[in-house]
C-alpha atoms as a PDB file:
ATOM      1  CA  UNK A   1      84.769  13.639 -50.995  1.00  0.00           C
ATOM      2  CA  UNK A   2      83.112  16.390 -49.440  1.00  0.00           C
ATOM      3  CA  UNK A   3      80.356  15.932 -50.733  1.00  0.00           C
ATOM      4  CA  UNK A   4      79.870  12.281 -49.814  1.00  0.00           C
ATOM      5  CA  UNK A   5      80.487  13.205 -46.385  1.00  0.00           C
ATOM      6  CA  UNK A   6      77.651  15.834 -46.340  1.00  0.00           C
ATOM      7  CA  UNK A   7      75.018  13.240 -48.575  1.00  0.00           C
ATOM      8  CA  UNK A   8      75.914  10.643 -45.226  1.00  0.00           C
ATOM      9  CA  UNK A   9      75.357  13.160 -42.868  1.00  0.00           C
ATOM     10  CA  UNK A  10      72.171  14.316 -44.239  1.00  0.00           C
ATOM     11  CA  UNK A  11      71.147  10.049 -44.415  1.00  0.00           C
ATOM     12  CA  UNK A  12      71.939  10.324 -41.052  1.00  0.00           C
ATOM     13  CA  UNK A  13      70.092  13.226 -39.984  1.00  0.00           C
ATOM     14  CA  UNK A  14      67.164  12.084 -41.734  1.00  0.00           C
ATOM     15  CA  UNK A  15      67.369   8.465 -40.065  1.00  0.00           C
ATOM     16  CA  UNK A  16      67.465   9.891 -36.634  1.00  0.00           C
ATOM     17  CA  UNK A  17      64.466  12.469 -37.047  1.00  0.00           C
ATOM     18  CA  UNK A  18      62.437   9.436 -39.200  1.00  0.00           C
ATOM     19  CA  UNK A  19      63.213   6.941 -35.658  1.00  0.00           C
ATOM     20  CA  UNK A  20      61.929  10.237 -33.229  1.00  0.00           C
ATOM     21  CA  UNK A  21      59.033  10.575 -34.990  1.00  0.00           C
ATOM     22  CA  UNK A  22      58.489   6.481 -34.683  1.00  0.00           C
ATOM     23  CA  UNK A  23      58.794   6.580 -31.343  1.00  0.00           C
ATOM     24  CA  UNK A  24      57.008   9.560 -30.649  1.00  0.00           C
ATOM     25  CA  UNK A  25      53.664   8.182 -32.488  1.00  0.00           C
ATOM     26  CA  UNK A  26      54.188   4.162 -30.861  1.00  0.00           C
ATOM     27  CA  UNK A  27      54.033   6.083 -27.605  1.00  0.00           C
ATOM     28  CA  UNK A  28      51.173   8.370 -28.237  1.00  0.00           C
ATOM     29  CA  UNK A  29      49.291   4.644 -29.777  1.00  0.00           C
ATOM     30  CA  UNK A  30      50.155   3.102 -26.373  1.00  0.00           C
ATOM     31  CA  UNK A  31      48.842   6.042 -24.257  1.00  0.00           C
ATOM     32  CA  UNK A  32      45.224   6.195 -26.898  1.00  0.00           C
ATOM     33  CA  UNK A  33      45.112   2.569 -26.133  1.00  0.00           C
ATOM     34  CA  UNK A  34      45.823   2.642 -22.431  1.00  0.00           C
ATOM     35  CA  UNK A  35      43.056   5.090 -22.071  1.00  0.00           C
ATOM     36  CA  UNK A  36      40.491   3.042 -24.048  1.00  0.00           C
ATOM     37  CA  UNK A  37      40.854   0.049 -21.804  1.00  0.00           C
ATOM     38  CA  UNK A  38      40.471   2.609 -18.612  1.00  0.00           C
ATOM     39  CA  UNK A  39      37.073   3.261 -20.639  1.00  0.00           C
ATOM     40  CA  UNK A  40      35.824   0.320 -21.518  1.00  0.00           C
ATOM     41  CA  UNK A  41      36.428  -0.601 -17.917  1.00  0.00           C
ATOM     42  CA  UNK A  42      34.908   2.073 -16.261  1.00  0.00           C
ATOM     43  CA  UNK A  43      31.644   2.920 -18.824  1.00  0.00           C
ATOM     44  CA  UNK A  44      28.323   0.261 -18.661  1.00  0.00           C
ATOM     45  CA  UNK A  45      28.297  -2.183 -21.040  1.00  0.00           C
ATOM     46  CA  UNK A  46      24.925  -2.815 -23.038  1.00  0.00           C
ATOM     47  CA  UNK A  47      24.406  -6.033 -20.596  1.00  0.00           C
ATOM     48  CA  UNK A  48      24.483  -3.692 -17.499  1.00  0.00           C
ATOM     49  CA  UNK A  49      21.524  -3.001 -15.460  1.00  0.00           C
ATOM     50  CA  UNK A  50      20.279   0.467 -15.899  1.00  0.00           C
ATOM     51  CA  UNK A  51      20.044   2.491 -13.042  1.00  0.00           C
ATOM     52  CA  UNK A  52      16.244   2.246 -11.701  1.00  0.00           C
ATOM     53  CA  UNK A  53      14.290   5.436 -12.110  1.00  0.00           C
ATOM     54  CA  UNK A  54      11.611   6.402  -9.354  1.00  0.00           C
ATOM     55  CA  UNK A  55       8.797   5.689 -11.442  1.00  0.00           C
ATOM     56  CA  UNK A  56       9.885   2.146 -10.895  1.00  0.00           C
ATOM     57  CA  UNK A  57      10.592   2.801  -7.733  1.00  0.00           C
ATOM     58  CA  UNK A  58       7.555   3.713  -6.878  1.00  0.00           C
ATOM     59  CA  UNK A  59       5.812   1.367  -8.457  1.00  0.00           C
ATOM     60  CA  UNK A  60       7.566  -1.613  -6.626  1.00  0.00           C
ATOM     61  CA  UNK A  61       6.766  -0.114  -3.510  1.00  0.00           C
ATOM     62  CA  UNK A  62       2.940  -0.217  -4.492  1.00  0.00           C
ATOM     63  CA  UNK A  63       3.562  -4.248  -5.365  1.00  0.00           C
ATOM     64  CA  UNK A  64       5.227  -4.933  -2.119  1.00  0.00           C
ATOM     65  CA  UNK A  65       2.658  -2.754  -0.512  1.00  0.00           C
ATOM     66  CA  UNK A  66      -1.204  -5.073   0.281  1.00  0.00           C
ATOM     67  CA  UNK A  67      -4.049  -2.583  -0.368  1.00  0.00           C
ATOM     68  CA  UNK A  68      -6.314  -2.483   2.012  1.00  0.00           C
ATOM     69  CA  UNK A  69     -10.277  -3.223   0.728  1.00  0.00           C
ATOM     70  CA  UNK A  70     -12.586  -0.748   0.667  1.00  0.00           C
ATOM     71  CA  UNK A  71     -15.322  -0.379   3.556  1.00  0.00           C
ATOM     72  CA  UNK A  72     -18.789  -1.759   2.113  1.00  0.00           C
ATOM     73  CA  UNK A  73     -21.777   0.185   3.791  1.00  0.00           C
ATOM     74  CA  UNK A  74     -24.076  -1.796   5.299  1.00  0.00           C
ATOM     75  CA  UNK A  75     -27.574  -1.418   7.592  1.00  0.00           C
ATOM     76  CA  UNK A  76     -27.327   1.121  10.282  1.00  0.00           C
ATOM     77  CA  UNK A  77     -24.489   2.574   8.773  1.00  0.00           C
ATOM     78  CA  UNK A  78     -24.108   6.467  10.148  1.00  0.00           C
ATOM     79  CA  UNK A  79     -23.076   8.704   6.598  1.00  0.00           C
ATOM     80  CA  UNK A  80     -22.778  12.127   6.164  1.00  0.00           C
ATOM     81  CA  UNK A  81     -23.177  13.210   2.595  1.00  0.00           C
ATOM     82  CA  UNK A  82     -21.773  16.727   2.003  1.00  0.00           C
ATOM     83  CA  UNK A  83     -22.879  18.509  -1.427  1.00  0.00           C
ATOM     84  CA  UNK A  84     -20.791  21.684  -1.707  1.00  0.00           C
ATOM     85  CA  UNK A  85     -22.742  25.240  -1.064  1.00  0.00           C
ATOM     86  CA  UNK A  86     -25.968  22.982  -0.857  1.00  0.00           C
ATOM     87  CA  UNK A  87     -27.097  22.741   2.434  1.00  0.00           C
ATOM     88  CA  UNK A  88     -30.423  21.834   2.318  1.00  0.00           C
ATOM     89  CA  UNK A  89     -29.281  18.391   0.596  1.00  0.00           C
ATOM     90  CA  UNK A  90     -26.244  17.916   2.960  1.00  0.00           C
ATOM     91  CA  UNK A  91     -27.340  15.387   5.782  1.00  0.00           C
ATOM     92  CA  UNK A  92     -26.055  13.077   7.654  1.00  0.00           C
ATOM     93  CA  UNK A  93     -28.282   9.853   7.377  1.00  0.00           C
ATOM     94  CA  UNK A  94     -28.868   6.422   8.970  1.00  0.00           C
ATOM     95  CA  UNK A  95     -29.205   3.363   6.536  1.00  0.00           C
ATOM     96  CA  UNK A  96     -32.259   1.703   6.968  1.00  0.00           C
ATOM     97  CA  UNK A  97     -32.787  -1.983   7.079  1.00  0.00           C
ATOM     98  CA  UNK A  98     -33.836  -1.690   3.413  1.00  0.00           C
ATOM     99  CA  UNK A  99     -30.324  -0.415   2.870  1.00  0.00           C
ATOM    100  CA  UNK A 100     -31.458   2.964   1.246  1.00  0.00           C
ATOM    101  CA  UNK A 101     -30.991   6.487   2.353  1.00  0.00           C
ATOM    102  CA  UNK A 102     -33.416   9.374   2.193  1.00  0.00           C
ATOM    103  CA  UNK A 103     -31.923  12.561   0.560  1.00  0.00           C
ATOM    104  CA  UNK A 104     -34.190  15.968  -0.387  1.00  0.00           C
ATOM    105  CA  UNK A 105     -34.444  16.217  -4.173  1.00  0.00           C
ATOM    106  CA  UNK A 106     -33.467  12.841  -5.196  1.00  0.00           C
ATOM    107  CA  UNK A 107     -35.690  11.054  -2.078  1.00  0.00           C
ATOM    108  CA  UNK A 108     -33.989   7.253  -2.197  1.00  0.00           C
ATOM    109  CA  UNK A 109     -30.834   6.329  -2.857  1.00  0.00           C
ATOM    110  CA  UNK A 110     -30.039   2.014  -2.376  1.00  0.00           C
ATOM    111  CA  UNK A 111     -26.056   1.949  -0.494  1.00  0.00           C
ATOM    112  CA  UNK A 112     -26.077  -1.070   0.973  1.00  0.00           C
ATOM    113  CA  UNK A 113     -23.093  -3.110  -0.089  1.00  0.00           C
ATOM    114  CA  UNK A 114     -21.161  -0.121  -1.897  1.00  0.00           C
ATOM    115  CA  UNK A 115     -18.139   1.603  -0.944  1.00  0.00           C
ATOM    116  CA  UNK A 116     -18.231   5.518  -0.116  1.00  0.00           C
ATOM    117  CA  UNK A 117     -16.999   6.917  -3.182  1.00  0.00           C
ATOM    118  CA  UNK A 118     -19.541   4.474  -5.339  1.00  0.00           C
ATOM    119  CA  UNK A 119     -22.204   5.851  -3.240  1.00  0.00           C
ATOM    120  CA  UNK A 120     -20.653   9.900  -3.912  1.00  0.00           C
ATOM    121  CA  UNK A 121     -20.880   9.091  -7.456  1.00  0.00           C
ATOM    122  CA  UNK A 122     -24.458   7.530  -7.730  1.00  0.00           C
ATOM    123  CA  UNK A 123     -25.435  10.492  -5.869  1.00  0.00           C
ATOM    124  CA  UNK A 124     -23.655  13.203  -7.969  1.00  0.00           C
ATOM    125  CA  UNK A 125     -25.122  11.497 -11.096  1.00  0.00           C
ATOM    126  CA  UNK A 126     -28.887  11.422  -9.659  1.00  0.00           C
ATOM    127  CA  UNK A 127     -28.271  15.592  -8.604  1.00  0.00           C
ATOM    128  CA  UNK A 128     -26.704  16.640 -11.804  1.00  0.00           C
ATOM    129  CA  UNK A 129     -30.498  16.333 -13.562  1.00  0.00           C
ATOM    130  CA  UNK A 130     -31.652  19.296 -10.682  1.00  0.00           C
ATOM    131  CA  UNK A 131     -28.014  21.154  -9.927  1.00  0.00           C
ATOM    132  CA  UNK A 132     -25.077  21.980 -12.044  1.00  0.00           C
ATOM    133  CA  UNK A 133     -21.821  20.202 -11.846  1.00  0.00           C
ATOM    134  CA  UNK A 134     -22.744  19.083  -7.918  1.00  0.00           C
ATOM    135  CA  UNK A 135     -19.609  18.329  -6.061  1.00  0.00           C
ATOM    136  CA  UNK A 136     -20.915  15.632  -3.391  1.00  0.00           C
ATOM    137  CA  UNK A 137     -18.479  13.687  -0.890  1.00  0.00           C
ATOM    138  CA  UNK A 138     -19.497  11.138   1.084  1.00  0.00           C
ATOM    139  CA  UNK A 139     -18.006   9.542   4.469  1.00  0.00           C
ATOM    140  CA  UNK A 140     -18.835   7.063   6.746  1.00  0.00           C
ATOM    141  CA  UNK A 141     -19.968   8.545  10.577  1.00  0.00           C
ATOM    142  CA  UNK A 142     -19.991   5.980  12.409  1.00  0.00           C
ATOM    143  CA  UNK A 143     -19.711   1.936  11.902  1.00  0.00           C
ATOM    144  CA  UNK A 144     -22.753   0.173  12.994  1.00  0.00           C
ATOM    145  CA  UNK A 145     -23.469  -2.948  10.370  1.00  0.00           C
ATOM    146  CA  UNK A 146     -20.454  -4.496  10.609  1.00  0.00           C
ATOM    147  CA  UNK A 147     -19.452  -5.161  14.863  1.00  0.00           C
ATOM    148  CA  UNK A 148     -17.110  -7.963  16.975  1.00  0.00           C
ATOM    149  CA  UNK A 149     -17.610  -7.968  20.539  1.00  0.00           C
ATOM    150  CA  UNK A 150     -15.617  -9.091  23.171  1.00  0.00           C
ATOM    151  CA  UNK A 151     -16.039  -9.902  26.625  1.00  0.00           C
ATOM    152  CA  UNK A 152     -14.383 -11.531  30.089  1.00  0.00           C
ATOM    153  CA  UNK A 153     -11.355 -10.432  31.512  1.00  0.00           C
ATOM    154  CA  UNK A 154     -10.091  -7.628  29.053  1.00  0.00           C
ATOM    155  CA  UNK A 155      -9.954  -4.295  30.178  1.00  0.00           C
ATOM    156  CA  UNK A 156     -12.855  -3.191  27.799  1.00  0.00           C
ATOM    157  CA  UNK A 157     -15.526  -5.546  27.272  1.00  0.00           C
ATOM    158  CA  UNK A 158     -18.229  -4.607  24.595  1.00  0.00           C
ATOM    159  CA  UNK A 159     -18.707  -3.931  20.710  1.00  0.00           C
ATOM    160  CA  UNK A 160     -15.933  -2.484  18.093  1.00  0.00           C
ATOM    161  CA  UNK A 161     -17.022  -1.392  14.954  1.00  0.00           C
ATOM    162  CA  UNK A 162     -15.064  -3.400  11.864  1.00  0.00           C
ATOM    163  CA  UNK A 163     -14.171  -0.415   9.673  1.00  0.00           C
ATOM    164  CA  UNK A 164     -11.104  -2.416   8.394  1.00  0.00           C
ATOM    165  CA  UNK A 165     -10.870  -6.487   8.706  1.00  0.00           C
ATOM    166  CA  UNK A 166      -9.273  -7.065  12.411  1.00  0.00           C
ATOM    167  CA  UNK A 167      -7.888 -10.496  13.831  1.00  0.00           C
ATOM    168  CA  UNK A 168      -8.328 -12.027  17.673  1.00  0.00           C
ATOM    169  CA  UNK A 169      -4.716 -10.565  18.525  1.00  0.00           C
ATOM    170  CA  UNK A 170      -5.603  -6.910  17.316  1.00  0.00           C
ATOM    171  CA  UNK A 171      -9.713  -7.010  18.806  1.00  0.00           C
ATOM    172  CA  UNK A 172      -7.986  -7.796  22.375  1.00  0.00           C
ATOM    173  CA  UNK A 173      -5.351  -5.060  21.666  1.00  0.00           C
ATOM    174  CA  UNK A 174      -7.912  -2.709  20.844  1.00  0.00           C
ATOM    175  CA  UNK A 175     -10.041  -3.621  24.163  1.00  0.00           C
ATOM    176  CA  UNK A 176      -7.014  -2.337  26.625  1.00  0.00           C
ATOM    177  CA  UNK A 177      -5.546  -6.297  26.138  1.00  0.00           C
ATOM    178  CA  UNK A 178      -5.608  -9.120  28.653  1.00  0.00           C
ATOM    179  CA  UNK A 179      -6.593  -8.441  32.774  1.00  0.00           C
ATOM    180  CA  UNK A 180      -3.863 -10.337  34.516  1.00  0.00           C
ATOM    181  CA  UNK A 181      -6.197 -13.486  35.608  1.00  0.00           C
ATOM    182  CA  UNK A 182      -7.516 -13.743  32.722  1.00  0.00           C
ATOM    183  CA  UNK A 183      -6.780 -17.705  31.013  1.00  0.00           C
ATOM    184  CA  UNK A 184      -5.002 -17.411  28.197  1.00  0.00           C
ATOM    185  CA  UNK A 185      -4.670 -21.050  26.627  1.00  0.00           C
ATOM    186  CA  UNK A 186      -8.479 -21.239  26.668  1.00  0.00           C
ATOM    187  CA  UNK A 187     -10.022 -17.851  24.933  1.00  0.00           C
ATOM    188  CA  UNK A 188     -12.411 -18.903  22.396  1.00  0.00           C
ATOM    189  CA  UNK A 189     -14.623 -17.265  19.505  1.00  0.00           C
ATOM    190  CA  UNK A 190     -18.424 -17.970  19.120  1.00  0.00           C
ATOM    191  CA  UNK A 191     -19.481 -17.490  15.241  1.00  0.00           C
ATOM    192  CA  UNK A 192     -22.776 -15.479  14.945  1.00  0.00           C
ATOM    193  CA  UNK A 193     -23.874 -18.463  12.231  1.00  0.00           C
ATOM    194  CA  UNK A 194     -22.996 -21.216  14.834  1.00  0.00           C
ATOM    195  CA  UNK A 195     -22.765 -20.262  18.616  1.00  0.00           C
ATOM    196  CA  UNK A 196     -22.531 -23.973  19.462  1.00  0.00           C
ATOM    197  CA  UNK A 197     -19.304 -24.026  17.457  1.00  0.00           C
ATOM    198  CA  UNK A 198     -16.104 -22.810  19.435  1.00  0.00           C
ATOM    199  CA  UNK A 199     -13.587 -21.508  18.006  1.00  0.00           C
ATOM    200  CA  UNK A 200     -10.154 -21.929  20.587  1.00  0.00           C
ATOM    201  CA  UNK A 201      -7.886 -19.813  20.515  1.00  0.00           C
ATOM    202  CA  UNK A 202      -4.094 -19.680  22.618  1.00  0.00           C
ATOM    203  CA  UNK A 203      -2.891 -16.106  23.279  1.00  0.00           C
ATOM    204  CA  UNK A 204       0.391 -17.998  24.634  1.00  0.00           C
ATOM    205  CA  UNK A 205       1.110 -20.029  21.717  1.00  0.00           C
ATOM    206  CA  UNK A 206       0.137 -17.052  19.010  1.00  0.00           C
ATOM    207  CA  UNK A 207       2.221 -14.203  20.668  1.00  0.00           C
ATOM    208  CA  UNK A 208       4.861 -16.747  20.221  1.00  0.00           C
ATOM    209  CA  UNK A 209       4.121 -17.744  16.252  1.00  0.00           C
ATOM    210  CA  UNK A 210       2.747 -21.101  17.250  1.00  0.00           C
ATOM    211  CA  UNK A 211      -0.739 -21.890  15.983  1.00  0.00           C
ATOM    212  CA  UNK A 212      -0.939 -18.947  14.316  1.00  0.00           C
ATOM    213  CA  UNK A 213      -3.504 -20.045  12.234  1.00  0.00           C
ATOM    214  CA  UNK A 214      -5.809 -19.953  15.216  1.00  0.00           C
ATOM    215  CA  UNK A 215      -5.539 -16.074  14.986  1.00  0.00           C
ATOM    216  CA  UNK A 216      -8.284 -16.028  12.664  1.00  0.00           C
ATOM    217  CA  UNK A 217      -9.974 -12.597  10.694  1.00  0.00           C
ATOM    218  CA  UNK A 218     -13.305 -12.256  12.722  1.00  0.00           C
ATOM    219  CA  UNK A 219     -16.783 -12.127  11.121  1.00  0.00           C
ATOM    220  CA  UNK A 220     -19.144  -9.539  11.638  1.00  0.00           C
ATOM    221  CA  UNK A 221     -21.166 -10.702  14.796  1.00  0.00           C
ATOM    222  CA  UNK A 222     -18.112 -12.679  16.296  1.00  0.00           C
ATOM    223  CA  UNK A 223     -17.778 -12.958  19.880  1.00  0.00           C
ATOM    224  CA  UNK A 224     -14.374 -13.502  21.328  1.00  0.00           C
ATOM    225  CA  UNK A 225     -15.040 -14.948  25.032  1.00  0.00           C
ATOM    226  CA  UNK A 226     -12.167 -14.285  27.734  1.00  0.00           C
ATOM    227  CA  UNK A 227     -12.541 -16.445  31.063  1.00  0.00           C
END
């Protein structure tokens, strides 16, 4: 009898440790699981936009970003060409009407219609057959080949040099803007090609986005006329 009291016990014993152990692993599945949905939650999927890196970045601000076009030398044009611990070649020179340039050593050099740093590298390549490895740079002076002019009731009248393209709005800016009789529904552009033909143009309307088309990129040789 003893014995079968004892064999129960030890069922017994054995049934309660076997259920504590059940329990004990269902709770630590529930926890595991718990903390893989926290994961899953909380992690980027494949479908989630990496974050974007500076190269890119960068290289949308460049898109958004217009580039301005380079400055084409033309007649009259004031350069100075600088050739490093040369100079006796370094000069600052006029461009003729035949659009050339006059350098010692290499004598003409044809920069009409090219952009400084074409005109540094035709020049390096005509010095390297008298110098070695020249180092030439070459900037514009002073803009002569490429002028507006305006004149009337601005506060100063005359000739601006078109380094970079420039609209009516920004040529008035530039010449101190408008006196305070001056009309400003009636301003008007004369083309160099056509002085018969008038361009209007109405500072009231553009300041205030109407017309806007009227604010037109000048032409070399446009005058804007004030009354």
């Amino acid at each position: 009898m003893n014995h079968l009291l004892s064999y129960r016990n030890w069922n017994l014993c054995r049934l309660q440790v076997f259920g504590t152990v059940a329990l004990t692993i269902f709770a630590l599945c529930s926890i595991a699981g718990a903390q893989q949905q926290v994961a899953a939650v909380g992690s980027p999927t494949a479908s989630t936009t990496a974050p974007a890196t500076s190269a890119d970045v960068q290289s949308k601000s460049a898109e958004a970003t217009p580039q301005q076009p380079e400055y084409l030398v033309g007649q009259g044009d004031l350069l100075h060409v600088n050739v490093w611990k040369e100079t006796e070649i370094s000069q600052t020179v006029v461009v003729r009407p035949d659009g050339n340039i006059s350098l010692p050593l290499i004598n003409e050099v044809p920069v009409a219609g090219l952009s400084p740093l074409e005109i540094q590298k035709l020049v390096t390549e005509k010095l390297k057959t008298i110098l070695t490895n020249p180092q030439v740079t070459v900037t514009v002076v002073e803009v002569r080949s490429k002028m507006v002019y305006i004149t009337g009731e601005v506060g100063r009248p005359g000739a601006y040099p078109m380094s970079t393209p420039i609209n009516v709005l920004q040529l008035i800016a530039r010449a101190g803007g408008l006196n305070e009789f001056a009309n400003r529904k009636n301003i008007y552009i004369l083309r160099k090609d056509d002085a018969k033909h008038r361009l209007h143009f109405n500072y009231k309307e553009v300041v205030k986005g109407k017309n806007s088309d009227q604010n037109i990129t000048l032409q070399p040789g446009d005058t804007v006329v004030v009354p």
